[in-house]
C-alpha atoms as a PDB file:
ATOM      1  CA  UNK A   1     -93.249  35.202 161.437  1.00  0.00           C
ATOM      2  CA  UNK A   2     -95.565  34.415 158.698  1.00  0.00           C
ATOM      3  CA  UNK A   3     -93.201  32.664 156.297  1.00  0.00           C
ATOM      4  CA  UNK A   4     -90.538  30.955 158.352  1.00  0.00           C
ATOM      5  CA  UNK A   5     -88.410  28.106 156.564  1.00  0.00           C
ATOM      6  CA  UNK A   6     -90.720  28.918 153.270  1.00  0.00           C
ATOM      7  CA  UNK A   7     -88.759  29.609 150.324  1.00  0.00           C
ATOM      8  CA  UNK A   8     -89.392  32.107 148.008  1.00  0.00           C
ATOM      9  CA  UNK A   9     -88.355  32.957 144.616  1.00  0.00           C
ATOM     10  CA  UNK A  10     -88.876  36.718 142.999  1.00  0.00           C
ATOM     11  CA  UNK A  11     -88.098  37.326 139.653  1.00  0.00           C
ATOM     12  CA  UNK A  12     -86.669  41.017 138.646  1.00  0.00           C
ATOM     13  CA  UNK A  13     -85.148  41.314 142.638  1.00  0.00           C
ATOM     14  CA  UNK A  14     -82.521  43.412 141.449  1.00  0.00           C
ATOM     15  CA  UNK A  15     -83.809  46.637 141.914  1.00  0.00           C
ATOM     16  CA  UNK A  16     -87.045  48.118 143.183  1.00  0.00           C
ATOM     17  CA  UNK A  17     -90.520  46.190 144.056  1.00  0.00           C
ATOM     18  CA  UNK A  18     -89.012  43.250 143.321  1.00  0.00           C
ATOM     19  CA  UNK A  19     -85.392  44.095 146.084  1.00  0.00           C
ATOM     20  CA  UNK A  20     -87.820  45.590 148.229  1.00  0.00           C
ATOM     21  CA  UNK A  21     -90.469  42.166 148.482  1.00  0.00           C
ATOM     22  CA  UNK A  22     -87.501  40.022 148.891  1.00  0.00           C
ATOM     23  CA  UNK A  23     -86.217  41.958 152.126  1.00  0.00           C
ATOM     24  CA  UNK A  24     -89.703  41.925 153.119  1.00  0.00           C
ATOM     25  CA  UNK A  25     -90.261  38.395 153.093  1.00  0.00           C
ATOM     26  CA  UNK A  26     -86.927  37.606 154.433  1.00  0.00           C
ATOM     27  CA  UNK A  27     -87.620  39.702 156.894  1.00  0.00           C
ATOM     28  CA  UNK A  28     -90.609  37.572 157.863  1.00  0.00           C
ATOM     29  CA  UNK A  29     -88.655  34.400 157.959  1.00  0.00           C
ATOM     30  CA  UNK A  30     -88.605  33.422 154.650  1.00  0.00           C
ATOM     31  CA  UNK A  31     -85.512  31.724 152.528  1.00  0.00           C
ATOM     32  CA  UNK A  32     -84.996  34.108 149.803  1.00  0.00           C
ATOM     33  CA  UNK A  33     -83.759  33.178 146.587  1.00  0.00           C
ATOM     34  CA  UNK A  34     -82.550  36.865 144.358  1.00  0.00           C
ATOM     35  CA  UNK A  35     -83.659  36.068 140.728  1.00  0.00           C
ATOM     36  CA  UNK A  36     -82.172  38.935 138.335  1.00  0.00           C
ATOM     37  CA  UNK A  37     -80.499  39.332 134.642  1.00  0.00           C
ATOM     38  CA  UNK A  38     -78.362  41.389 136.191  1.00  0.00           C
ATOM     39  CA  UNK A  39     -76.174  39.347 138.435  1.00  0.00           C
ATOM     40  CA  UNK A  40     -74.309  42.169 139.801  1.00  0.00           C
ATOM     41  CA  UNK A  41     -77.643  43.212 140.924  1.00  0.00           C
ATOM     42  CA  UNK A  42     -78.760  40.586 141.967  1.00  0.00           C
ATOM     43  CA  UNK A  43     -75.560  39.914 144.149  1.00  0.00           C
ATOM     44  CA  UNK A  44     -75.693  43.243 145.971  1.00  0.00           C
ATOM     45  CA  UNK A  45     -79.034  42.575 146.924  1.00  0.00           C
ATOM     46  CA  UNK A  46     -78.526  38.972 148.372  1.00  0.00           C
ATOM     47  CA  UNK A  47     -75.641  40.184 150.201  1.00  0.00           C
ATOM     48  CA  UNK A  48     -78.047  42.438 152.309  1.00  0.00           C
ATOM     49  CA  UNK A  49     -80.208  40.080 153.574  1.00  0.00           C
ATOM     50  CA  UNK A  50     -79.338  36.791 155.801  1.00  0.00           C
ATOM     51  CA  UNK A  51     -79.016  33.469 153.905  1.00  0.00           C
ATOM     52  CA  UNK A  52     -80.338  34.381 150.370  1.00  0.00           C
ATOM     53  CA  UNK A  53     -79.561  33.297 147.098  1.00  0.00           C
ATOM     54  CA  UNK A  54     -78.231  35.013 143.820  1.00  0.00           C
ATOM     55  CA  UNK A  55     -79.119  33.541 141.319  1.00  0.00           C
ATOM     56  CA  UNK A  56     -78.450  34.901 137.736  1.00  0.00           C
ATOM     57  CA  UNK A  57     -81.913  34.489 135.876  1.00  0.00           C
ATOM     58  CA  UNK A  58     -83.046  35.161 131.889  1.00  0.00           C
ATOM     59  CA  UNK A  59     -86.439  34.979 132.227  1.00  0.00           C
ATOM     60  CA  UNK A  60     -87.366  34.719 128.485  1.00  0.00           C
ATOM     61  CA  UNK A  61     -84.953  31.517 128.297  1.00  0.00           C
ATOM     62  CA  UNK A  62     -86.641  28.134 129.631  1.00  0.00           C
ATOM     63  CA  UNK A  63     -83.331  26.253 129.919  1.00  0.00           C
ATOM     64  CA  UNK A  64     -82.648  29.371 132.939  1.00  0.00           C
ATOM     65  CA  UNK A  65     -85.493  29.152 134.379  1.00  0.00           C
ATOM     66  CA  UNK A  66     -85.359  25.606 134.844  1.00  0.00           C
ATOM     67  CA  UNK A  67     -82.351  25.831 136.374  1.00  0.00           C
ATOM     68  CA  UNK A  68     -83.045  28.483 138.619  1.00  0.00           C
ATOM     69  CA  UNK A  69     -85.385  26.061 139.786  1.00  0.00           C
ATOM     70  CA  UNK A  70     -83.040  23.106 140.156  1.00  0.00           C
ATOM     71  CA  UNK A  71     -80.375  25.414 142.074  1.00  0.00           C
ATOM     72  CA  UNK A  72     -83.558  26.443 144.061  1.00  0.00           C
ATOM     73  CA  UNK A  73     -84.631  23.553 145.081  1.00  0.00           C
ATOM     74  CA  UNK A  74     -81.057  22.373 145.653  1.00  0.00           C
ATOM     75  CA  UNK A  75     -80.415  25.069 148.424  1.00  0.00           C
ATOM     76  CA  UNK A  76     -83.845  24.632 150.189  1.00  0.00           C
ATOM     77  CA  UNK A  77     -85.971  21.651 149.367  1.00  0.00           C
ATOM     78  CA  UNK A  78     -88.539  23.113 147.182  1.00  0.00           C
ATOM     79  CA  UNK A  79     -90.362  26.260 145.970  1.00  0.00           C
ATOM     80  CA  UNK A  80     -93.023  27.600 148.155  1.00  0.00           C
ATOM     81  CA  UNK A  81     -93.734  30.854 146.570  1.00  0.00           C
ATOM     82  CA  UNK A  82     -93.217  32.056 142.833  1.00  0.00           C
ATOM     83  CA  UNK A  83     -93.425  35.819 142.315  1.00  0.00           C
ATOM     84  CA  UNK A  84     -93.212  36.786 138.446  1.00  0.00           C
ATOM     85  CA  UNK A  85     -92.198  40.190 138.831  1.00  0.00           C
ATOM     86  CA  UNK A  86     -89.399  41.121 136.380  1.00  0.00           C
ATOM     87  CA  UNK A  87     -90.501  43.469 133.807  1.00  0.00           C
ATOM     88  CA  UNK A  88     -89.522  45.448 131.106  1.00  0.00           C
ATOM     89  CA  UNK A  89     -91.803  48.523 129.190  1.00  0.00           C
ATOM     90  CA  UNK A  90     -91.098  49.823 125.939  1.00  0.00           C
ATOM     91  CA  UNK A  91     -92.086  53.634 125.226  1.00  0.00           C
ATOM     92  CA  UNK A  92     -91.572  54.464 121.697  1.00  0.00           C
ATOM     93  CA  UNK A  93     -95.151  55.504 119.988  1.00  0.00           C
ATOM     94  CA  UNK A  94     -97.623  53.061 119.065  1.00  0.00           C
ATOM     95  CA  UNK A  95     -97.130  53.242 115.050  1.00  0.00           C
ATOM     96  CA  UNK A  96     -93.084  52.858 115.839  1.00  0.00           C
ATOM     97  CA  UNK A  97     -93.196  49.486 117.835  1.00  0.00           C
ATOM     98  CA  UNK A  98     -90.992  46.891 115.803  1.00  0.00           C
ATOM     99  CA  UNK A  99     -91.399  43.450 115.780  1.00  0.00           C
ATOM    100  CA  UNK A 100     -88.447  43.027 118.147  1.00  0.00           C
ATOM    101  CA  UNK A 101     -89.616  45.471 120.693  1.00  0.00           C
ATOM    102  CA  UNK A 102     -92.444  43.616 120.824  1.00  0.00           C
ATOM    103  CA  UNK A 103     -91.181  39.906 120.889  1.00  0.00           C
ATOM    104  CA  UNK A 104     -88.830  41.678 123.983  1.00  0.00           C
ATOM    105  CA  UNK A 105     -92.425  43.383 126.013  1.00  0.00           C
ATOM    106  CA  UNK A 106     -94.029  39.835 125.686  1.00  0.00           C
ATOM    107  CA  UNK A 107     -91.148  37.680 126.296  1.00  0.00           C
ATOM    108  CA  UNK A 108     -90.351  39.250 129.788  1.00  0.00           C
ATOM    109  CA  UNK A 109     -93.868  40.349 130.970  1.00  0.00           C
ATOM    110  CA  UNK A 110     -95.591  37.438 129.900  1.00  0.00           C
ATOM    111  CA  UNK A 111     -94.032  34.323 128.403  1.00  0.00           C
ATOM    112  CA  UNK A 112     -91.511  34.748 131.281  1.00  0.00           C
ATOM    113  CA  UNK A 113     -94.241  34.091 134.029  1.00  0.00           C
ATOM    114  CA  UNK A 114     -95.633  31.445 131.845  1.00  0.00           C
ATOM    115  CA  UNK A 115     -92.278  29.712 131.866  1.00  0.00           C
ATOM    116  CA  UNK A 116     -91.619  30.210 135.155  1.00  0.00           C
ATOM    117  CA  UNK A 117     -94.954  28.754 136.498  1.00  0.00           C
ATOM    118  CA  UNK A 118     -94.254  25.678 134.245  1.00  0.00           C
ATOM    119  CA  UNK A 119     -90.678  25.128 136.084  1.00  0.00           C
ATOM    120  CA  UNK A 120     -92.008  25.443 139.634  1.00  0.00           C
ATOM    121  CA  UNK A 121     -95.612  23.965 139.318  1.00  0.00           C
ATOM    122  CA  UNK A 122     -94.242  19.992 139.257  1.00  0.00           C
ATOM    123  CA  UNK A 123     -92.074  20.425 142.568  1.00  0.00           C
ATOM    124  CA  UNK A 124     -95.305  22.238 143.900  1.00  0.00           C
ATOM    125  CA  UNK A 125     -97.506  19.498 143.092  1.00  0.00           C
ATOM    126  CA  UNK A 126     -95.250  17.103 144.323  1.00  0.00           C
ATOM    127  CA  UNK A 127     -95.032  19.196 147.642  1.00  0.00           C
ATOM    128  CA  UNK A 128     -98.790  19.755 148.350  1.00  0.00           C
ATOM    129  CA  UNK A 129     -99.278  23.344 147.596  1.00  0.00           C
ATOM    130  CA  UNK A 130     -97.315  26.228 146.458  1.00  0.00           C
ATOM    131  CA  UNK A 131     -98.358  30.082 145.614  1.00  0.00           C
ATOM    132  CA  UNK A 132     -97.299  31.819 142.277  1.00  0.00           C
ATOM    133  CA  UNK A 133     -97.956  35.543 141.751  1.00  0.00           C
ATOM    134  CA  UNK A 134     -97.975  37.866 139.322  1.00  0.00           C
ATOM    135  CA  UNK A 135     -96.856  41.338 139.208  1.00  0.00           C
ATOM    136  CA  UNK A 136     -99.142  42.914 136.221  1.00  0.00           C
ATOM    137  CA  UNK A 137     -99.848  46.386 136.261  1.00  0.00           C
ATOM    138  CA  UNK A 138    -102.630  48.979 135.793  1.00  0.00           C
ATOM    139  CA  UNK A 139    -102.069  48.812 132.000  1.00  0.00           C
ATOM    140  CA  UNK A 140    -103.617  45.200 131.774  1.00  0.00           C
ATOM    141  CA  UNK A 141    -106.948  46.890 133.068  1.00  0.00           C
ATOM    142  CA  UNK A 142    -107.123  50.288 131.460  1.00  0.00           C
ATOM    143  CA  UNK A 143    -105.123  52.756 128.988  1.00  0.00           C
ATOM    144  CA  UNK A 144    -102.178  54.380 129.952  1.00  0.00           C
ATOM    145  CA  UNK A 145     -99.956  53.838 127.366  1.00  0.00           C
ATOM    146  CA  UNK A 146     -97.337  51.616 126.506  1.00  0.00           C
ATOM    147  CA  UNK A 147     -98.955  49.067 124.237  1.00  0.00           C
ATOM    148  CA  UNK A 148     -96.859  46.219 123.873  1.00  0.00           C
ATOM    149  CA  UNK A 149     -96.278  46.033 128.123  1.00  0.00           C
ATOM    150  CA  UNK A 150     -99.597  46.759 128.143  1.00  0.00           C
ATOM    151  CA  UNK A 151    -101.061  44.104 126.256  1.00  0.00           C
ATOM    152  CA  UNK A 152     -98.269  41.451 128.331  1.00  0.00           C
ATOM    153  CA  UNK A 153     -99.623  42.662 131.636  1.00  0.00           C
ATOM    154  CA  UNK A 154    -103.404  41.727 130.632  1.00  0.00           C
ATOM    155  CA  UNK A 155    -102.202  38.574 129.113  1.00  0.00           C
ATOM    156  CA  UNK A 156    -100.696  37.989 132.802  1.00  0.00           C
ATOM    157  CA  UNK A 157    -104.337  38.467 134.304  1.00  0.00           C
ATOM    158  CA  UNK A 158    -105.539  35.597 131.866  1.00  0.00           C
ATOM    159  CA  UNK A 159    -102.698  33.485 132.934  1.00  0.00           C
ATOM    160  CA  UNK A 160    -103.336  33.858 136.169  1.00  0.00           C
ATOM    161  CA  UNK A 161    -106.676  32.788 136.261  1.00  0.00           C
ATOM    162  CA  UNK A 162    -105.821  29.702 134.156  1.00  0.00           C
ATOM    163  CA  UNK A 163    -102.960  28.649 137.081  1.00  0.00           C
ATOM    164  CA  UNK A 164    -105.276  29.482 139.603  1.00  0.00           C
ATOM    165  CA  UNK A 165    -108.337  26.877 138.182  1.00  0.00           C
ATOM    166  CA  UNK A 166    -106.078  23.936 136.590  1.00  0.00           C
ATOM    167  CA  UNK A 167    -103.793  23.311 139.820  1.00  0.00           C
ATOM    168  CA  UNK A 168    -106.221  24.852 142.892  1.00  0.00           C
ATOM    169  CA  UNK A 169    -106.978  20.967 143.471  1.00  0.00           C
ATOM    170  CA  UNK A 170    -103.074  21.004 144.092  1.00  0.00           C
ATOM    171  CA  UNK A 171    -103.592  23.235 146.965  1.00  0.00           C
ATOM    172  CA  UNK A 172    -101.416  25.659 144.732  1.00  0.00           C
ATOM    173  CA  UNK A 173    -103.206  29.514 144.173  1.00  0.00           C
ATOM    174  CA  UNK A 174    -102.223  31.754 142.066  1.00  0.00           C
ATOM    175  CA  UNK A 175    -103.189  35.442 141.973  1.00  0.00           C
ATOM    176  CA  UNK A 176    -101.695  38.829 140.610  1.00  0.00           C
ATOM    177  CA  UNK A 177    -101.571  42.434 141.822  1.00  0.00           C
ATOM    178  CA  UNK A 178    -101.312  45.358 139.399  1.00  0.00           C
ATOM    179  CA  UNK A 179     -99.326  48.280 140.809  1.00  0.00           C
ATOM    180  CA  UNK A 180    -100.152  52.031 139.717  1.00  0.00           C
ATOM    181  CA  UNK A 181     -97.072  54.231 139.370  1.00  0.00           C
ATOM    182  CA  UNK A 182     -94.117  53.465 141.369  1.00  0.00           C
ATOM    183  CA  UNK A 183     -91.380  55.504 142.308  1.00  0.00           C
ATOM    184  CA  UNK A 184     -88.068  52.882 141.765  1.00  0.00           C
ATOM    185  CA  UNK A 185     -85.368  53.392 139.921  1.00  0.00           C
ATOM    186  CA  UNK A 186     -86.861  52.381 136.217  1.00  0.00           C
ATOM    187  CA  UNK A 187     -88.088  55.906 135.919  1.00  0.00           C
ATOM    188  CA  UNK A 188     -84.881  57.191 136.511  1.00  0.00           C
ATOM    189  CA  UNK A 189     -84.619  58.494 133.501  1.00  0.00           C
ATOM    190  CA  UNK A 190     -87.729  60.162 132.630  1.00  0.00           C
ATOM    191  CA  UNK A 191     -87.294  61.831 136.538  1.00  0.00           C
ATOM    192  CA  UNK A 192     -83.935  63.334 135.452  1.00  0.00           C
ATOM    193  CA  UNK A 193     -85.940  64.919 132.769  1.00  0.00           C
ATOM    194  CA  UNK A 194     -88.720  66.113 135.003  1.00  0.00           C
ATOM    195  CA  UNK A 195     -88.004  66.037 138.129  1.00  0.00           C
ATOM    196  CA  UNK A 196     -91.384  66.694 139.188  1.00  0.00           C
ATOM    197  CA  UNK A 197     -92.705  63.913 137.427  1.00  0.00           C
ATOM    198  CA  UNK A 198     -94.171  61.910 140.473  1.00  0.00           C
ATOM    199  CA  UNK A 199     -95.444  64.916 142.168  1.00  0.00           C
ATOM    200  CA  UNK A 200     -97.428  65.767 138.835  1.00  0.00           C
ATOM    201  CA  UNK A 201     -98.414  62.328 137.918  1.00  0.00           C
ATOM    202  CA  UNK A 202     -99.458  61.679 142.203  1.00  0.00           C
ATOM    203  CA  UNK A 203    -102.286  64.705 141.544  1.00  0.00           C
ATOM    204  CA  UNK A 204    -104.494  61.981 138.979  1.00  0.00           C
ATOM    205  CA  UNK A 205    -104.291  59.721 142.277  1.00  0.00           C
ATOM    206  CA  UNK A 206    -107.081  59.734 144.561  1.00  0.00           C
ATOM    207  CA  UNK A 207    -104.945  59.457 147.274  1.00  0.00           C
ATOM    208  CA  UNK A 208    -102.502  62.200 146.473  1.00  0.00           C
ATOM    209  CA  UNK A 209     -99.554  60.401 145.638  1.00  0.00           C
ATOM    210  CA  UNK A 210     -97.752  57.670 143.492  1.00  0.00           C
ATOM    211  CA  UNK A 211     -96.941  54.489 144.918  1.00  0.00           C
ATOM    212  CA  UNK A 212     -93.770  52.901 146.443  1.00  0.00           C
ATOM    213  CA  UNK A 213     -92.496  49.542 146.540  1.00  0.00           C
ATOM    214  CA  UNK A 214     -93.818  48.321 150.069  1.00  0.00           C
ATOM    215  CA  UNK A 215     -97.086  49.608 148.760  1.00  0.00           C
ATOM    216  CA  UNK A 216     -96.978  46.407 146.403  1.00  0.00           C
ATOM    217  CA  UNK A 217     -94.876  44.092 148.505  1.00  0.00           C
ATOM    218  CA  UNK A 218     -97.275  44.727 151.325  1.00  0.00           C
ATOM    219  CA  UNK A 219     -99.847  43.474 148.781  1.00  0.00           C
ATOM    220  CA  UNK A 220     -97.911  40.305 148.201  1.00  0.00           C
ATOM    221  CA  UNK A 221     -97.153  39.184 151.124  1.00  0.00           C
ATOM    222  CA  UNK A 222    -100.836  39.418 152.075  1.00  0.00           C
ATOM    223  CA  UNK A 223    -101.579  37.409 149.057  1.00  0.00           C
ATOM    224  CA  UNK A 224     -98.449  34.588 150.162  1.00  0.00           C
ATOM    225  CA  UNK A 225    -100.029  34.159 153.724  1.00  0.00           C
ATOM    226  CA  UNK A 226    -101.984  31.928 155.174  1.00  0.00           C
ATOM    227  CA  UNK A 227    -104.300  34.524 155.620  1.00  0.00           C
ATOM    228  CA  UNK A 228    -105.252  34.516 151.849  1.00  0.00           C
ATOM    229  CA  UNK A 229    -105.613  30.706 152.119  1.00  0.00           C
ATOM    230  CA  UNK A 230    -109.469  30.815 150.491  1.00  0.00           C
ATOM    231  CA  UNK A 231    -107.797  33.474 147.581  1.00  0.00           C
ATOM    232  CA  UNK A 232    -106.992  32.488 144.137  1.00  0.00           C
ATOM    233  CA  UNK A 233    -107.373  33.669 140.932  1.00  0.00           C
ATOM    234  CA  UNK A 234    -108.125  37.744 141.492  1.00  0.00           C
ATOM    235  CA  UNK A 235    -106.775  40.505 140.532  1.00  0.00           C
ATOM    236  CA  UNK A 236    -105.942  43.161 143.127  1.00  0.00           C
ATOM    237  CA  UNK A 237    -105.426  46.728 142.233  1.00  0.00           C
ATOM    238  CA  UNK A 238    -102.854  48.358 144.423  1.00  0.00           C
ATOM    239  CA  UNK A 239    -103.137  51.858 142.708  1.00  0.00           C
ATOM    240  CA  UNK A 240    -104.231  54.592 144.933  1.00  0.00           C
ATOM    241  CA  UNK A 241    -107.735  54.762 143.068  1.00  0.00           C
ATOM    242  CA  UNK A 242    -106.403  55.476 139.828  1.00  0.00           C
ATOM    243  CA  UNK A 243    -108.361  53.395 138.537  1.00  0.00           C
ATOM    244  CA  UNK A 244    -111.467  53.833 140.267  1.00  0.00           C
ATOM    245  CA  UNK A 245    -112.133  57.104 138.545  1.00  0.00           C
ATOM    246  CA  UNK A 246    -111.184  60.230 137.296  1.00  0.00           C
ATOM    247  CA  UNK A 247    -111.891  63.390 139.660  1.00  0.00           C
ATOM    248  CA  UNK A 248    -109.686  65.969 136.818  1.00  0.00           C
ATOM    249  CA  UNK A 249    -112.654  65.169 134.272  1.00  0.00           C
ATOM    250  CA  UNK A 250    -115.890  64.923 136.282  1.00  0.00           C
ATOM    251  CA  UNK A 251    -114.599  68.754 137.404  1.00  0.00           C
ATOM    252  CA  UNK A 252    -114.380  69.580 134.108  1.00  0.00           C
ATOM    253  CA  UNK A 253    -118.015  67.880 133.211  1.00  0.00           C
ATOM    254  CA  UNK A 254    -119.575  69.315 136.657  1.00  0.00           C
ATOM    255  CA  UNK A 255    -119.210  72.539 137.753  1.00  0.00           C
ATOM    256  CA  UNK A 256    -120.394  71.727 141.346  1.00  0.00           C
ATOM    257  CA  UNK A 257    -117.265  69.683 141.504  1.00  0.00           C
ATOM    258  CA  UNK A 258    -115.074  72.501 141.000  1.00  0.00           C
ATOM    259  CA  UNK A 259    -115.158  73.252 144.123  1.00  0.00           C
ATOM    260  CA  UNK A 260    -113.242  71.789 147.351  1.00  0.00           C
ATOM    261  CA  UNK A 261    -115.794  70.846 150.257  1.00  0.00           C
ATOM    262  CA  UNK A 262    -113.185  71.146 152.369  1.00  0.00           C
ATOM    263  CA  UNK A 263    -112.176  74.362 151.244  1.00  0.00           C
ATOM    264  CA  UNK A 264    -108.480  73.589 150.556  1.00  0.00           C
END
């Protein structure tokens, strides 16, 4: 197992790609440690999978952070991985964003991982190595709404790359993966409203479909290994080609394209 007696701490494991990586890791060995505002959450979680941790966390507080940490490093030794992936995304239009909504995007998406990174980097410098990663999103790399998350997530792609070049002599790397859509339980509430939402929003994928959670965690435990030893400071899209183009338009540009080669 690729992460035996390595601990690993996920931020926003309460629910959804963040639950789902932390019973993926565990499930390779690893000591998990359940980081979530929502202890409740986070409890239930822990409770699922052998040995882990709950751990009530704030993420935009330093003082929990740093304790997280401390309890952390308490239970196991250390911090071996960091995974920044609790999140929050405002959706009221663009002209309508107050100041408060978005002090709250910023404050979770990105001075949250910048916090975090600060509390574990000493113990991994002390400890000869260490991996932090960051959960952004396909907003920090293109339009699609959502400005104030957006603009956190692309700030997490700068701090990234600033992790990965000042403590790579550490033996510490840092990297992030940006997710397309997901299908968790944060869109909940827009799927009660349409319940065809995925199955609408899966036809501007290349591949046919929105993501799900192992989609990312498979991402991230790739990145964690040992087999990503030589990796630091990239981005990697895990997004079904969402990004790589957009096969609705060019139709609409060229007519050729209209048509299905393969006749379906």
């Amino acid at each position: 197992m690729r992460f035996t007696d390595r601990t690993v701490i996920v931020t926003g494991s309460g629910a959804g790609i963040g639950a789902q990586t932390a019973r993926r890791f565990a499930a390779e060995g690893a000591n998990l440690v359940i980081a979530d505002i929502n202890g409740p959450a986070a409890e239930a979680v822990a409770a699922g999978i052998d040995g882990a941790v709950a751990v009530q966390t704030d993420v935009t507080s330093r003082a929990s952070l740093d304790a997280l940490v401390v309890e952390t490093t308490a239970r196991f030794g250390g911090v071996d991985v960091l995974i920044n992936n609790a999140m929050v995304c405002g959706e009221t239009p663009f002209l309508e964003v107050t100041p408060e909504e978005v002090q709250r995007d910023l404050a979770v998406n990105l001075t949250g991982p910048f916090f975090a990174s600060q509390a574990v980097l000493p113990g991994m410098i002390e400890r000869g190595g260490g991996v932090i990663l960051n959960v952004s999103s396909v907003n920090g790399l293109a339009y699609f709404g959502n400005e104030a998350y957006s603009a956190a997530k692309a700030g997490m792609l700068s701090l990234t790359k600033s992790v990965a070049i000042q403590f790579g002599r550490y033996g510490i790397r840092c990297n992030a993966v940006a997710p397309g859509t997901v299908a968790t339980e944060s869109w909940d509430h827009r799927v009660k409203i349409d319940p065809q939402l995925f199955e609408r929003a899966g036809a501007w994928y290349p591949l046919g479909r929105v993501g799900v959670p192992d989609d990312i965690a498979d991402s991230l435990l790739f990145l964690a290994s040992d087999a990503a030893s030589w990796i630091t400071g990239i981005v990697l899209p895990v997004e079904g080609g969402v990004l790589t183009g957009n096969l609705a338009m060019a139709r609409t540009i060229v007519p050729s394209l209209r048509e299905d080669p393969a006749g379906a």
